[in-house]
C-alpha atoms as a PDB file:
ATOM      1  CA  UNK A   1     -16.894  10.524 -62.699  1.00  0.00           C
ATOM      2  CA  UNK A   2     -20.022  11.507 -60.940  1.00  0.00           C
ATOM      3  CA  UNK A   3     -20.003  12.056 -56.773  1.00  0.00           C
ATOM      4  CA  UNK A   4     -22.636  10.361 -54.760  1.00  0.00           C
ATOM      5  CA  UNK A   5     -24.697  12.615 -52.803  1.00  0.00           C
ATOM      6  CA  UNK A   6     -23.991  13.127 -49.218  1.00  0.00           C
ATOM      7  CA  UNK A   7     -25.737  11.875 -46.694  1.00  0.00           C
ATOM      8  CA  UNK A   8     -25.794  14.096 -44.123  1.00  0.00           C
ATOM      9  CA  UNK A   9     -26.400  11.483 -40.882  1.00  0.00           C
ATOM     10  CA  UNK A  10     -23.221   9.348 -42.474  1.00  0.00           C
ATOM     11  CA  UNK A  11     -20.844  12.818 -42.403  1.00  0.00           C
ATOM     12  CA  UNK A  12     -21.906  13.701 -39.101  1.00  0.00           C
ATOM     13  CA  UNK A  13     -21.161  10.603 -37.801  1.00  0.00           C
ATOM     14  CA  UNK A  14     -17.472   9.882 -39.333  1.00  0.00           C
ATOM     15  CA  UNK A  15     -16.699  13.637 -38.490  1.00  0.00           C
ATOM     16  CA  UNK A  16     -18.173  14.657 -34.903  1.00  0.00           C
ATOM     17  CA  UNK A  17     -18.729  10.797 -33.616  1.00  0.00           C
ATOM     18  CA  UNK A  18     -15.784   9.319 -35.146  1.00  0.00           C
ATOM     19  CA  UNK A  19     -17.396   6.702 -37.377  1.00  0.00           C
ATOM     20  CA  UNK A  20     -19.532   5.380 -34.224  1.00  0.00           C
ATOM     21  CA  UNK A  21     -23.053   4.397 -35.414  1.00  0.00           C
ATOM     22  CA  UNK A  22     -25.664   5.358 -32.848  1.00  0.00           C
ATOM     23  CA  UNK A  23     -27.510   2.352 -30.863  1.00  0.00           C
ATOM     24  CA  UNK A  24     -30.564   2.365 -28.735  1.00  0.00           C
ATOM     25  CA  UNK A  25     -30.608   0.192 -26.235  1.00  0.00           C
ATOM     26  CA  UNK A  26     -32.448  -0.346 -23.227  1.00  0.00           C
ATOM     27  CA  UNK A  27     -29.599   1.403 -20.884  1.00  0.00           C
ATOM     28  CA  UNK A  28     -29.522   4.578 -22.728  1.00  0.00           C
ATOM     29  CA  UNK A  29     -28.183   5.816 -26.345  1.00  0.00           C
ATOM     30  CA  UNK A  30     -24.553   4.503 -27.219  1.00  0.00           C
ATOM     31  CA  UNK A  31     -21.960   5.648 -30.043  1.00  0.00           C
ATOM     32  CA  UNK A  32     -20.375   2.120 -31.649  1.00  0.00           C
ATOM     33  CA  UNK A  33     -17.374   1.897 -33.760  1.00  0.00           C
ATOM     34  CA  UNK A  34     -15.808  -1.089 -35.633  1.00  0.00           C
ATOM     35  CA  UNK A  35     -12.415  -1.537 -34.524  1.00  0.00           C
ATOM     36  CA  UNK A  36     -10.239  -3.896 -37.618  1.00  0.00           C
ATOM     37  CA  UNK A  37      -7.892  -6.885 -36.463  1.00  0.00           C
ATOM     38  CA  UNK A  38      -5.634  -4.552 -37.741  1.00  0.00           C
ATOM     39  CA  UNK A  39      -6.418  -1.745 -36.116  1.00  0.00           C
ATOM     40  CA  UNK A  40      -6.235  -3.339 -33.365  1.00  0.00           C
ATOM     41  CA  UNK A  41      -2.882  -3.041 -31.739  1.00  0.00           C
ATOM     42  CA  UNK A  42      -3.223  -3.788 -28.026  1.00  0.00           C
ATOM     43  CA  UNK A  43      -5.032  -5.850 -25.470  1.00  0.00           C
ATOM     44  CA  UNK A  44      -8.315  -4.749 -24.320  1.00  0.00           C
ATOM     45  CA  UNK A  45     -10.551  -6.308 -21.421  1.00  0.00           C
ATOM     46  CA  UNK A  46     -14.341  -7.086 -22.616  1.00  0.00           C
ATOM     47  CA  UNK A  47     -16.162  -5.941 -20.195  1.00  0.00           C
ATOM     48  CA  UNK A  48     -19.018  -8.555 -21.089  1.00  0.00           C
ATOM     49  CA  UNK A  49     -16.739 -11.971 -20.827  1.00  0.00           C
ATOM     50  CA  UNK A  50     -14.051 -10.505 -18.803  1.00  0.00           C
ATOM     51  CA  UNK A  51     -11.762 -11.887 -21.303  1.00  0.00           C
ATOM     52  CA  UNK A  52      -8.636 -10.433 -22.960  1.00  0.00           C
ATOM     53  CA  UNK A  53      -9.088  -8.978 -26.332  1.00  0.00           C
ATOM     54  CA  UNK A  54      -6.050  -9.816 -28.080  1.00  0.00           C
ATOM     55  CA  UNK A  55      -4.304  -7.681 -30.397  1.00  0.00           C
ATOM     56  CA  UNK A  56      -4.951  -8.054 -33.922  1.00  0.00           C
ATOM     57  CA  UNK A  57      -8.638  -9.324 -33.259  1.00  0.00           C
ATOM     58  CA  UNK A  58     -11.535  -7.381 -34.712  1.00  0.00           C
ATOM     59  CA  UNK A  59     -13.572  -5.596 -31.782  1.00  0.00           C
ATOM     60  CA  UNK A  60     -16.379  -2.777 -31.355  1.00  0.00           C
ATOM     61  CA  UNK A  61     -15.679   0.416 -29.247  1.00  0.00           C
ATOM     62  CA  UNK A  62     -18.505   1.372 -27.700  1.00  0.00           C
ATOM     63  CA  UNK A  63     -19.450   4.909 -25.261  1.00  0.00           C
ATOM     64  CA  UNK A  64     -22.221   6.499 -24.094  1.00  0.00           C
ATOM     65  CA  UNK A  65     -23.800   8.667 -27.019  1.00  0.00           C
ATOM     66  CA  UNK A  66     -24.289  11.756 -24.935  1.00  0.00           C
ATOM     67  CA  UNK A  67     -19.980  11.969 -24.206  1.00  0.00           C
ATOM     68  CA  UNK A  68     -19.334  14.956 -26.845  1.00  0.00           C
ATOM     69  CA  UNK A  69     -16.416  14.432 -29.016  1.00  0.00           C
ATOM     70  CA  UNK A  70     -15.430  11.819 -31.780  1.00  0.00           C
ATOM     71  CA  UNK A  71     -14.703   8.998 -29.034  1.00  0.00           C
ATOM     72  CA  UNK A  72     -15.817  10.419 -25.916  1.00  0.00           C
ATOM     73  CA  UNK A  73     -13.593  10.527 -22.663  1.00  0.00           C
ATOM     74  CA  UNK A  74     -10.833   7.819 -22.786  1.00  0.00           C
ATOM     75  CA  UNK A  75     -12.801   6.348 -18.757  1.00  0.00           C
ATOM     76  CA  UNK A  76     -15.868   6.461 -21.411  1.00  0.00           C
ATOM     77  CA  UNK A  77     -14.853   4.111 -24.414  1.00  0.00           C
ATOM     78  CA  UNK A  78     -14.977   0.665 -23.817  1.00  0.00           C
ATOM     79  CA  UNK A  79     -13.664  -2.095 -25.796  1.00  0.00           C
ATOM     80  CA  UNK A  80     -16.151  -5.103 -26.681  1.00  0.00           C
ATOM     81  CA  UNK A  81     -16.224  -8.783 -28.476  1.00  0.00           C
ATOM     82  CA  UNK A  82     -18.036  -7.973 -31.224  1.00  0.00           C
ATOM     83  CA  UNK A  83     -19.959 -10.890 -30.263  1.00  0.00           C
ATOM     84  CA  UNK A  84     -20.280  -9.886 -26.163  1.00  0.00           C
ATOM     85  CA  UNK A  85     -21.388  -6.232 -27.517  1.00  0.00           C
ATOM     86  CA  UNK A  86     -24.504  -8.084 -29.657  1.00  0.00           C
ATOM     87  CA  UNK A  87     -25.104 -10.386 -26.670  1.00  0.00           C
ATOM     88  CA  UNK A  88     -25.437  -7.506 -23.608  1.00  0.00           C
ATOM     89  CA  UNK A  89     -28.865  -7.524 -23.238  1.00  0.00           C
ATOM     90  CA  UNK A  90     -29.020 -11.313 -22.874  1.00  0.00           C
ATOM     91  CA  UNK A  91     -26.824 -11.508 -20.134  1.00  0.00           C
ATOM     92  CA  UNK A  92     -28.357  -8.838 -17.705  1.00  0.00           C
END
């Protein structure tokens, strides 16, 4: 069986960022993970709805992409709707 090559901006980001895909937006640079349903083992508060996310339900972690570390500071990381996270720049 033959590897795939490595690519080099995937490693770095499942090893220093922990899996967080970088994001530009127009309030700065931000580190987002997937989060699975299950995964997902307690409640969360989106900060876009103000809503409870409920365990088990499929969410994106998002903190600001100049934190160091796979997830940042635990005050950093916030937990997101997937669809409030796609929807911030609408609201503001």
């Amino acid at each position: 069986m033959q590897r795939q090559p490595v690519d080099a901006q995937d490693l770095e980001d499942r090893l220093v960022h922990g899996g967080g895909r970088l994001e530009e937006q127009r309030d700065g640079a931000w580190r987002v993970r997937q989060v699975t349903g299950v995964a997902a083992r307690k409640p969360y508060l989106c900060p876009g709805c103000r809503q409870q996310i409920a365990p088990g339900t499929p969410h994106v972690v998002a903190w600001p992409a100049e934190q160091l570390g796979a997830f940042g500071g635990p005050g950093d990381r916030r937990h997101w709707h997937t669809a409030c996270w796609s929807a911030r720049d609408r609201r503001r």
